[in-house]
N, C-alpha and C. Protein backbone atom coordinates (compact mmCIF):
# COMPACT_ATOMS: atom_id res chain seq x y z
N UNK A 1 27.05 12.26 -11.76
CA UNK A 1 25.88 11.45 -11.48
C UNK A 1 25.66 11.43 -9.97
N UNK A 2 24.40 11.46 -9.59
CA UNK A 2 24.21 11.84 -8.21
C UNK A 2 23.88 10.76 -8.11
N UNK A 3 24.30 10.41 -6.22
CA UNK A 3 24.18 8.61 -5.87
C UNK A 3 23.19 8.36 -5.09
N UNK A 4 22.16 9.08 -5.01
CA UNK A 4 20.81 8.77 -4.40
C UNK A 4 19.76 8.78 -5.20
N UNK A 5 19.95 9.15 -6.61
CA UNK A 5 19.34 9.20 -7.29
C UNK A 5 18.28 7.61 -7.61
N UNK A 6 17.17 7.83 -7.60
CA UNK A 6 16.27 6.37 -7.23
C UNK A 6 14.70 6.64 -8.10
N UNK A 7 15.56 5.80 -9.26
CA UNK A 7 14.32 6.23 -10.50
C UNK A 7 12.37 5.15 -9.97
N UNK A 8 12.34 4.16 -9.31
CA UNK A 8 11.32 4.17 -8.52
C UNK A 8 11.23 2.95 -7.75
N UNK A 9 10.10 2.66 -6.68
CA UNK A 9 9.50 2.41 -5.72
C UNK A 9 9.93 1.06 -6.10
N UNK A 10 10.19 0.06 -4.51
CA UNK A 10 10.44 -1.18 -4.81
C UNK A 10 8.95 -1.62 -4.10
N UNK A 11 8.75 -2.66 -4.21
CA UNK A 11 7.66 -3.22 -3.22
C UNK A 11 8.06 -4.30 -2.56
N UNK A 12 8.02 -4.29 -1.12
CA UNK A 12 8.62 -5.08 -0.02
C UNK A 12 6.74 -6.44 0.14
N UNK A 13 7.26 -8.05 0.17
CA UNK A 13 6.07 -8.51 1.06
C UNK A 13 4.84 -8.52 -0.28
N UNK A 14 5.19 -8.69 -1.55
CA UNK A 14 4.18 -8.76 -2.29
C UNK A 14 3.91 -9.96 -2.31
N UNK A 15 4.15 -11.49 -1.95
CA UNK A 15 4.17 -12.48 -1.33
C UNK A 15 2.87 -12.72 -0.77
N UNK A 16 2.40 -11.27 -0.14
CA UNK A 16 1.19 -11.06 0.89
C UNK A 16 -0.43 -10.51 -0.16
N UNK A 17 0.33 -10.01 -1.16
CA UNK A 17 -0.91 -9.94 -2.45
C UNK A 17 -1.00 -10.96 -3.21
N UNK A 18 0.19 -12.22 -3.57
CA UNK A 18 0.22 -13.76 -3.95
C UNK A 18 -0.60 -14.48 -3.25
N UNK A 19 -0.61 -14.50 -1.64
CA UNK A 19 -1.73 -15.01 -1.12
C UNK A 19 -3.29 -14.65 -1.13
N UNK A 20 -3.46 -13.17 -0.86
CA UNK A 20 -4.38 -12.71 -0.96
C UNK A 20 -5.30 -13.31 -2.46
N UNK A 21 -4.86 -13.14 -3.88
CA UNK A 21 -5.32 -13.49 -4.89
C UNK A 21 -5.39 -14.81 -4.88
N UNK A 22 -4.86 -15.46 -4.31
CA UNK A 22 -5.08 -17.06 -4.29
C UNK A 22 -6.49 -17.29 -3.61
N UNK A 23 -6.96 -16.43 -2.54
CA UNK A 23 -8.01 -16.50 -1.73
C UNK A 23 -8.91 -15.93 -2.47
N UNK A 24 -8.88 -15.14 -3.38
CA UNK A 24 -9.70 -14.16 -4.16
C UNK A 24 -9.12 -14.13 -5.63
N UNK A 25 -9.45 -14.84 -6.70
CA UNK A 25 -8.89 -14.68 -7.75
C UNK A 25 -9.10 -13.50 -8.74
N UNK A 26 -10.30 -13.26 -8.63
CA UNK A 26 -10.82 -11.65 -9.20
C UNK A 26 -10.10 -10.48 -8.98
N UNK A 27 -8.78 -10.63 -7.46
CA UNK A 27 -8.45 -9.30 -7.40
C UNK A 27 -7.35 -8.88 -8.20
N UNK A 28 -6.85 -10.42 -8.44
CA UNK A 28 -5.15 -10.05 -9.41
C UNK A 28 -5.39 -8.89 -10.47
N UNK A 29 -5.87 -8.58 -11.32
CA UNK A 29 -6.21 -7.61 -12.59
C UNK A 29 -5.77 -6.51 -11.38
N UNK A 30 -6.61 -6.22 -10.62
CA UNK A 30 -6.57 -5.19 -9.80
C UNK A 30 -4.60 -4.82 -9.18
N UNK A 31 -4.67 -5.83 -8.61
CA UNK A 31 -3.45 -5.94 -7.86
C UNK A 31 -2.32 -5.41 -8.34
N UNK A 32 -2.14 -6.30 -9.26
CA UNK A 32 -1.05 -6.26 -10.96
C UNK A 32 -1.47 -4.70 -11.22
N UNK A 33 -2.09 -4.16 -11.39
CA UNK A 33 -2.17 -2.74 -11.76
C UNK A 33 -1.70 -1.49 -10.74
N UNK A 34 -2.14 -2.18 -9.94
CA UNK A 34 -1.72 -1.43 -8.49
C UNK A 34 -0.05 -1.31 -8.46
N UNK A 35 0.10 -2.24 -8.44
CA UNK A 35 1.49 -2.82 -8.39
C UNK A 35 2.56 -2.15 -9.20
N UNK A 36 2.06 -1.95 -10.49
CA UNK A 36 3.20 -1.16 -11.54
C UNK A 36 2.60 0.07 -11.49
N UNK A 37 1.73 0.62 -11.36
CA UNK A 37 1.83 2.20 -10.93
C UNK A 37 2.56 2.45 -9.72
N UNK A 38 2.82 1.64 -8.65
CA UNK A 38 3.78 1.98 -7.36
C UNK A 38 5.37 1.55 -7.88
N UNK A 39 5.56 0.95 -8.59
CA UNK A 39 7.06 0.54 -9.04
C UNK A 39 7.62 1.41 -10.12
N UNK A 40 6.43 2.22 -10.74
CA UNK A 40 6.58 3.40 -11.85
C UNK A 40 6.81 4.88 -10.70
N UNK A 41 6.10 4.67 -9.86
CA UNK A 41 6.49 5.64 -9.22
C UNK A 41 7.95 6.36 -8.87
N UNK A 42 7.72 7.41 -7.91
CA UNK A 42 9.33 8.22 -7.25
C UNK A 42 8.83 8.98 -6.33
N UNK A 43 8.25 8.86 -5.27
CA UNK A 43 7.65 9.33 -4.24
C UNK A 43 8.74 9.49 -3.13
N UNK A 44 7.89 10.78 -3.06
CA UNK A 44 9.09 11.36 -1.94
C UNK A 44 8.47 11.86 -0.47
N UNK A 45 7.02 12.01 -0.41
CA UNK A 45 6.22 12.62 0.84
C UNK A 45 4.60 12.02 0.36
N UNK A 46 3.66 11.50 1.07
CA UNK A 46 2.33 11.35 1.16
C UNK A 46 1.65 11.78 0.15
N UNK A 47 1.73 13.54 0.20
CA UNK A 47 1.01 13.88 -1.33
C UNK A 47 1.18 13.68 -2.33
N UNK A 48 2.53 12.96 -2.93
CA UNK A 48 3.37 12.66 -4.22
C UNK A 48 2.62 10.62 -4.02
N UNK A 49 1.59 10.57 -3.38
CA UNK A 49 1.09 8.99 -3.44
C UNK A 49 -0.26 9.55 -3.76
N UNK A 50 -0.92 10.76 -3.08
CA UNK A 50 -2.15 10.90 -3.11
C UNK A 50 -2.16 11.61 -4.09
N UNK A 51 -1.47 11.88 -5.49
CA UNK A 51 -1.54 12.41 -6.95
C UNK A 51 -1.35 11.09 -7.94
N UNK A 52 -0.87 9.86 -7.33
CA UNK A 52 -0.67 9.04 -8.16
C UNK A 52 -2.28 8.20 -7.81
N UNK A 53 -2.51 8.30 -6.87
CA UNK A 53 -3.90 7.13 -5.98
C UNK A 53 -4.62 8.21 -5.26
N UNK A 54 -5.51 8.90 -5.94
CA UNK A 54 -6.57 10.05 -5.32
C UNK A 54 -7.51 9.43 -3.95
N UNK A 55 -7.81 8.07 -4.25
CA UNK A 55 -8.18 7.35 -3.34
C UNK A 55 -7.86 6.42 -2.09
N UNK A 56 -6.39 7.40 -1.52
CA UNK A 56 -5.60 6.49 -0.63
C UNK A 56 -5.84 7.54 0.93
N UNK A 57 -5.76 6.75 2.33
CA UNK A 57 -5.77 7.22 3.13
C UNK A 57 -4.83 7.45 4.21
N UNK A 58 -4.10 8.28 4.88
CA UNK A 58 -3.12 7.79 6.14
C UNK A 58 -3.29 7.58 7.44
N UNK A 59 -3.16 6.79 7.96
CA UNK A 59 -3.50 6.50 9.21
C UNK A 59 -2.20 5.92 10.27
N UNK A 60 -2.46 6.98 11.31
CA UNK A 60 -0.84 6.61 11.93
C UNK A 60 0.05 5.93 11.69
N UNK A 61 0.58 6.62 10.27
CA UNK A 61 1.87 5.67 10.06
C UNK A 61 1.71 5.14 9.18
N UNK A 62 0.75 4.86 8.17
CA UNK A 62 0.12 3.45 7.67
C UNK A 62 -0.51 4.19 6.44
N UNK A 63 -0.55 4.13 5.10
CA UNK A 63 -0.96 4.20 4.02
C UNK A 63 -2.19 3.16 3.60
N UNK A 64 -3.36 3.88 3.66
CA UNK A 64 -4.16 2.62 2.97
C UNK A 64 -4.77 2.89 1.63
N UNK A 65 -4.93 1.59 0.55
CA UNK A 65 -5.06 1.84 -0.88
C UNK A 65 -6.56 1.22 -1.10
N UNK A 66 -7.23 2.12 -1.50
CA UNK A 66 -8.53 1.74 -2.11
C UNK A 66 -8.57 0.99 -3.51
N UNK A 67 -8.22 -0.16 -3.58
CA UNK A 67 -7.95 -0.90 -4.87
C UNK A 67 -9.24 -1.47 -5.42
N UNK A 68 -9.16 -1.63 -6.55
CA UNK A 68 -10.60 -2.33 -7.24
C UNK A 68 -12.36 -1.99 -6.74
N UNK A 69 -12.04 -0.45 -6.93
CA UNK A 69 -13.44 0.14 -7.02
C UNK A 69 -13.72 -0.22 -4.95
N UNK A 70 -12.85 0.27 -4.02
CA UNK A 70 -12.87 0.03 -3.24
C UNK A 70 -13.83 -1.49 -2.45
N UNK A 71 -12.96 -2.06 -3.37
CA UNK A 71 -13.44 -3.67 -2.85
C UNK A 71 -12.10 -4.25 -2.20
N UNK A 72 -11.58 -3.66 -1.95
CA UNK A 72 -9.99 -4.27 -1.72
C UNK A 72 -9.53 -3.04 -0.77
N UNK A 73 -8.56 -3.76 0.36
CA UNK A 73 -7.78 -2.31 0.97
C UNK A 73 -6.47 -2.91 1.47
N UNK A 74 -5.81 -2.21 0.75
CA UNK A 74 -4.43 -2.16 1.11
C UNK A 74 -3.41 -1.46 2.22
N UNK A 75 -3.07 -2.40 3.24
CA UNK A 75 -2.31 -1.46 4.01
C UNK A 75 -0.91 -1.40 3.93
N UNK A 76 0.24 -0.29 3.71
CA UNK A 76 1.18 -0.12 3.34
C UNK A 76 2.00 0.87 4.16
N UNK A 77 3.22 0.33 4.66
CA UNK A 77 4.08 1.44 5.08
C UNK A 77 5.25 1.85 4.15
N UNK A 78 5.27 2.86 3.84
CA UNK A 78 6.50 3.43 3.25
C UNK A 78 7.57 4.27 3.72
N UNK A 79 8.79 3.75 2.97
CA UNK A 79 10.03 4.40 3.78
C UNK A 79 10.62 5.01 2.12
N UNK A 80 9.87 6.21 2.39
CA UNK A 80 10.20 7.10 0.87
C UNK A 80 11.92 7.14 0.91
N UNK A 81 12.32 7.60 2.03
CA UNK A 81 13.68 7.88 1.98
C UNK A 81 14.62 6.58 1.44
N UNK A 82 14.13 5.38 1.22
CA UNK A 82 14.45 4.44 0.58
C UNK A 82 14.26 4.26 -0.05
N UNK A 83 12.67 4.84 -0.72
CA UNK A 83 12.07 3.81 -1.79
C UNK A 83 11.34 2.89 -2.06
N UNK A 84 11.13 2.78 -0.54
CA UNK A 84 10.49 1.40 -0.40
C UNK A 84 8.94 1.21 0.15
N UNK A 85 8.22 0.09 -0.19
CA UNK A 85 6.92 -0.04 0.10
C UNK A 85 6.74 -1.05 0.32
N UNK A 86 6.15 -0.89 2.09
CA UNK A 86 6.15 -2.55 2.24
C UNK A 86 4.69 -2.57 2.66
N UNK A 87 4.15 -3.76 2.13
CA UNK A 87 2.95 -4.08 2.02
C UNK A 87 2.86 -4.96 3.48
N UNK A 88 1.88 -4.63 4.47
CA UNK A 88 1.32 -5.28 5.85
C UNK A 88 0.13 -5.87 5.79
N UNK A 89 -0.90 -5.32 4.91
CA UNK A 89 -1.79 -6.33 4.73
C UNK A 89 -2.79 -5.83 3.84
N UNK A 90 -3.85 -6.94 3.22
CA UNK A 90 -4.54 -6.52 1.96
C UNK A 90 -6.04 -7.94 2.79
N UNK A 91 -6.90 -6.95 2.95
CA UNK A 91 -8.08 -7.21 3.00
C UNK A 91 -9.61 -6.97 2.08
N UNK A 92 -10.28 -7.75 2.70
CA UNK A 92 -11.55 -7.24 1.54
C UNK A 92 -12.13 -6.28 2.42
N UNK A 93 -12.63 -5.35 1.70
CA UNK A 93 -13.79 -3.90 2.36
C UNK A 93 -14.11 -4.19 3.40
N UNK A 94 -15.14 -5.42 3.83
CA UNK A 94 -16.18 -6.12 4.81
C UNK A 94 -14.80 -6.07 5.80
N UNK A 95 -13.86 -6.81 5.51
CA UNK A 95 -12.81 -7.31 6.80
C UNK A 95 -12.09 -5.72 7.06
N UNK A 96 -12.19 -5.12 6.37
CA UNK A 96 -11.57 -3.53 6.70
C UNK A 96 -12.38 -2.82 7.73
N UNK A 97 -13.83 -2.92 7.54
CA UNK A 97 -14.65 -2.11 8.23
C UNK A 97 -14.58 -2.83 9.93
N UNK A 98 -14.27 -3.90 9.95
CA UNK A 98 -14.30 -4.48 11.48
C UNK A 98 -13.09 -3.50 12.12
N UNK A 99 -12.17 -3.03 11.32
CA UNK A 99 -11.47 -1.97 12.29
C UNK A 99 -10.40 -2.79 13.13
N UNK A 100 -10.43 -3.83 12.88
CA UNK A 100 -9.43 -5.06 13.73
C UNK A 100 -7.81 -4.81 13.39
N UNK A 101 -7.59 -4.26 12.41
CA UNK A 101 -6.60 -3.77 11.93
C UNK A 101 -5.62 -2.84 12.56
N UNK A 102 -6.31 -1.81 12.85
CA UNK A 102 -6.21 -0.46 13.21
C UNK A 102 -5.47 -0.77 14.65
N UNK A 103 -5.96 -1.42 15.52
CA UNK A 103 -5.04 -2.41 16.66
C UNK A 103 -3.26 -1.97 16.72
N UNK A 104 -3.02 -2.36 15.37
CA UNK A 104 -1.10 -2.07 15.05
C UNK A 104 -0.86 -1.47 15.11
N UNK A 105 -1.35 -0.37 14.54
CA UNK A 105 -1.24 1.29 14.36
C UNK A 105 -1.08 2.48 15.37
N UNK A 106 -2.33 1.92 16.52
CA UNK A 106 -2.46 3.05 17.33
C UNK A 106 -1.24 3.07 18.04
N UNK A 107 -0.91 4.31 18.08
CA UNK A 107 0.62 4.80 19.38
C UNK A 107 0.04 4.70 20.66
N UNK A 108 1.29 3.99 21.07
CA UNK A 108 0.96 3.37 22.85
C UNK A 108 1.51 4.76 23.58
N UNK A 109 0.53 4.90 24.16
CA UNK A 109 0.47 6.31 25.07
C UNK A 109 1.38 5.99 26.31
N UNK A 110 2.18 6.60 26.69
CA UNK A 110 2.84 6.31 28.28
C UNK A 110 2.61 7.72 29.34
């Protein structure tokens, strides 16, 4: 039996989609679905996310999920080599497009 063997994805910070649906109750259906297709998962590189979620984007570093008919966006970092998916933040479309986000992401140039 091999000891890295890691049948699938944990999700780190879902705490942060508990709040989110509290603010938005319509998105849970969404969420909850989201949620067990990433915990069903076994992702090992970017394209093994963009065959499970045709509609996901990367951005330095940063995974984002077009959830619920892109009314929802999920930002996510993953550490495949773990397994792990940790959720940084989940906004509505409107609050995505202000780009205020994107702030964390960019690499500080020296």
């Amino acid at each position: 039996m091999t000891k890295n063997l890691r049948l699938t994805m944990k999700i780190n910070h879902w705490g942060r989609a508990r709040q989110f649906i509290k603010k938005h109750p319509s998105a849970e259906k969404s969420l909850r679905l989201w949620k067990r297709s990433v915990i069903e998962a076994n992702w090992s590189n970017f394209s093994e996310v963009k065959r499970t979620f045709n509609s996901v984007d990367w951005f330095e570093g940063a995974i984002i999920f077009d959830i619920a008919g892109n009314n929802i966006r999920l930002i996510a970092v993953c550490r495949f080599d773990l397994g792990r998916l940790y959720i940084d933040k989940i906004m509505t479309h409107q609050e995505y497009d202000k780009g205020i986000w994107k702030e964390r992401y960019k690499k500080q140039k020296h």
